[in-house]
Protein backbone atom coordinates (compact mmCIF):
# COMPACT_ATOMS: atom_id res chain seq x y z
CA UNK A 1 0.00 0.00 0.00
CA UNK A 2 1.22 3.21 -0.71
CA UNK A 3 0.71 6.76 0.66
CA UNK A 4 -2.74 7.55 1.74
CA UNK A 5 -4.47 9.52 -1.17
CA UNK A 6 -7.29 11.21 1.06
CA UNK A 7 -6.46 15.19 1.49
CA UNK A 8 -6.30 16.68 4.88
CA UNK A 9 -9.37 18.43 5.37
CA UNK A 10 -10.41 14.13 4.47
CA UNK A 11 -7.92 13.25 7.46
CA UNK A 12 -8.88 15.57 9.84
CA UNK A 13 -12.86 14.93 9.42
CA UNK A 14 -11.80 10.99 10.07
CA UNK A 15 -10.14 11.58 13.17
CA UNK A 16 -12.76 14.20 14.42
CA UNK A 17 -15.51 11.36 13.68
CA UNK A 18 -13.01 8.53 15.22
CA UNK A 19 -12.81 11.03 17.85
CA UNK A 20 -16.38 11.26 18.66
CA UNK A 21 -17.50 8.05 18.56
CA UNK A 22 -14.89 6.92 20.70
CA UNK A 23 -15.79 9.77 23.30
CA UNK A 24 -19.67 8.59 22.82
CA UNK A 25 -18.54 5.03 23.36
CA UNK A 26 -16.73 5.96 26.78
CA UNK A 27 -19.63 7.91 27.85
CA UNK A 28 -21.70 5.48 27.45
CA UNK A 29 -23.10 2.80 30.06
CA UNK A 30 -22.72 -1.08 29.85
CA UNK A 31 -26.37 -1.28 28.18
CA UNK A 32 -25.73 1.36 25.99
CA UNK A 33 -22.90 0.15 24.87
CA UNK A 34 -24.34 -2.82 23.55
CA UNK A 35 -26.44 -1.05 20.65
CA UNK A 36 -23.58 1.70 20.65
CA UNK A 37 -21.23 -0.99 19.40
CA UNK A 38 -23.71 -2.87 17.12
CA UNK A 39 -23.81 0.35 15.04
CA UNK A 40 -20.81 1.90 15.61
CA UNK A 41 -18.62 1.05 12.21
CA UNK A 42 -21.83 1.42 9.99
CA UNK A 43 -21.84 5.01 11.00
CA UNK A 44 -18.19 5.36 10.87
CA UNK A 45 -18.01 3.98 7.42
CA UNK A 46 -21.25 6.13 6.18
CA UNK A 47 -20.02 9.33 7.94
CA UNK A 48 -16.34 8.99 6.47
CA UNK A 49 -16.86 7.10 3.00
CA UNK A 50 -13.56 7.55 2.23
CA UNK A 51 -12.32 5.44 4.71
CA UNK A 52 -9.28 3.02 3.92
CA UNK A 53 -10.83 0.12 5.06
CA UNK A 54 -14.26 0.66 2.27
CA UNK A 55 -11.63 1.95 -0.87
CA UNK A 56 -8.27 0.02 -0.08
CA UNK A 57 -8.18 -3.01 -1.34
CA UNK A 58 -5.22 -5.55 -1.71
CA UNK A 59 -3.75 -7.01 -5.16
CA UNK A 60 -4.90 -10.68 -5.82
CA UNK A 61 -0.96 -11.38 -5.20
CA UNK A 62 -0.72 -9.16 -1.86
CA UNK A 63 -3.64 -10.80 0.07
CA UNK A 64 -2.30 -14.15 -1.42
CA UNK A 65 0.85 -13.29 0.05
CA UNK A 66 -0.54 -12.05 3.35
CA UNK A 67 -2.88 -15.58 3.70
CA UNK A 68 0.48 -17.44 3.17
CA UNK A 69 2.25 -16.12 5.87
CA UNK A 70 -0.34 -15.86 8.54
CA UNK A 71 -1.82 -19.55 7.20
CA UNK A 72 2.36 -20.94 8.27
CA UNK A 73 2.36 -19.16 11.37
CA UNK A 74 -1.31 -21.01 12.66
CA UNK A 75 0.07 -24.30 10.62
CA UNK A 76 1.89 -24.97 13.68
CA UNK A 77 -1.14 -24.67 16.47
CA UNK A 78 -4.44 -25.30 14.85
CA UNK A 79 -5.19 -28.68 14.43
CA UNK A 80 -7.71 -31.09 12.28
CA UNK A 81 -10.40 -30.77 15.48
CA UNK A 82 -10.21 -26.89 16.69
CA UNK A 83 -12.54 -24.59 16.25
CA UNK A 84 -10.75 -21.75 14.91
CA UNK A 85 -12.60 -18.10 15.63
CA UNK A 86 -11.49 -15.25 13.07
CA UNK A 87 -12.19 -11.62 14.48
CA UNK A 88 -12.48 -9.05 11.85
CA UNK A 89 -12.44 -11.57 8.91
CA UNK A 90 -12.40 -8.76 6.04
CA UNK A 91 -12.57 -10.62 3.14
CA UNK A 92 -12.56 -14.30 4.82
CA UNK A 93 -9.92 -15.03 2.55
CA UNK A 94 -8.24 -16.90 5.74
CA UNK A 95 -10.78 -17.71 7.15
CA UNK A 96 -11.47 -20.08 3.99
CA UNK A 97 -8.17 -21.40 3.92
CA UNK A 98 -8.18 -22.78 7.46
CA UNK A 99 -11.47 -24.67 6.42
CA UNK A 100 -8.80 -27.24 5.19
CA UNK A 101 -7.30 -27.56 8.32
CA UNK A 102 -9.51 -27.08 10.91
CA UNK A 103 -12.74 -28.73 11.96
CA UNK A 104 -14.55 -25.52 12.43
CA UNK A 105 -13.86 -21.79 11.33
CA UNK A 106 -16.20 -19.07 12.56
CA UNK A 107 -15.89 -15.35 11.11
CA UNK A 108 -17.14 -13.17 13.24
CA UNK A 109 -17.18 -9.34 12.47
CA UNK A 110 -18.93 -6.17 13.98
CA UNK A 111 -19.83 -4.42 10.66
CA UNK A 112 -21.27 -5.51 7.28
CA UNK A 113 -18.85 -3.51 5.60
């Protein structure tokens, strides 16, 4: 990835709204928090559509690359009947891959996005 092309009036918005929502998640009480959280990324991502995570994507050969090397570092501790849990799957593209190796594999992710 190279050098983020947003400009910095783009930047600064994104931290304000990272700001806020961080602030209205500290605020916030145990039950709040529970729908706070639910929704939390969805408005992120729809209040800063420019963020990395909805316009960045990887090339076919860098998130091949990147499920190589993370797929040899669990090689050596997930075995044929784990239950492997992936938080924050993104793509699932690793998820996917430890299908082959693992009895279960659960994505789990906080945002549709």
């Amino acid at each position: 990835m190279g050098a983020d092309p947003r400009t910095l009036e783009q930047l600064r918005r994104h931290y304000e709204v990272e700001k806020e929502l961080a602030d209205r998640l500290r605020r916030s009480s145990r039950e709040e928090r529970r729908t706070i959280y639910a929704t939390l990324y969805d408005e992120l991502f729809t209040r800063v559509p420019e963020h990395p995570r909805l316009i960045t994507r990887e090339s076919e050969e860098a998130a091949e690359r990147s499920t190589t090397a993370r797929l040899a570092i669990l090689d050596e501790v997930v075995q044929p009947e784990h239950t492997v849990v992936e938080i924050a799957p993104g793509d699932c593209r690793l998820s996917f891959a430890l299908c082959a190796r693992a009895a279960k594999v659960i994505g789990v992710d906080i945002s549709d996005q």
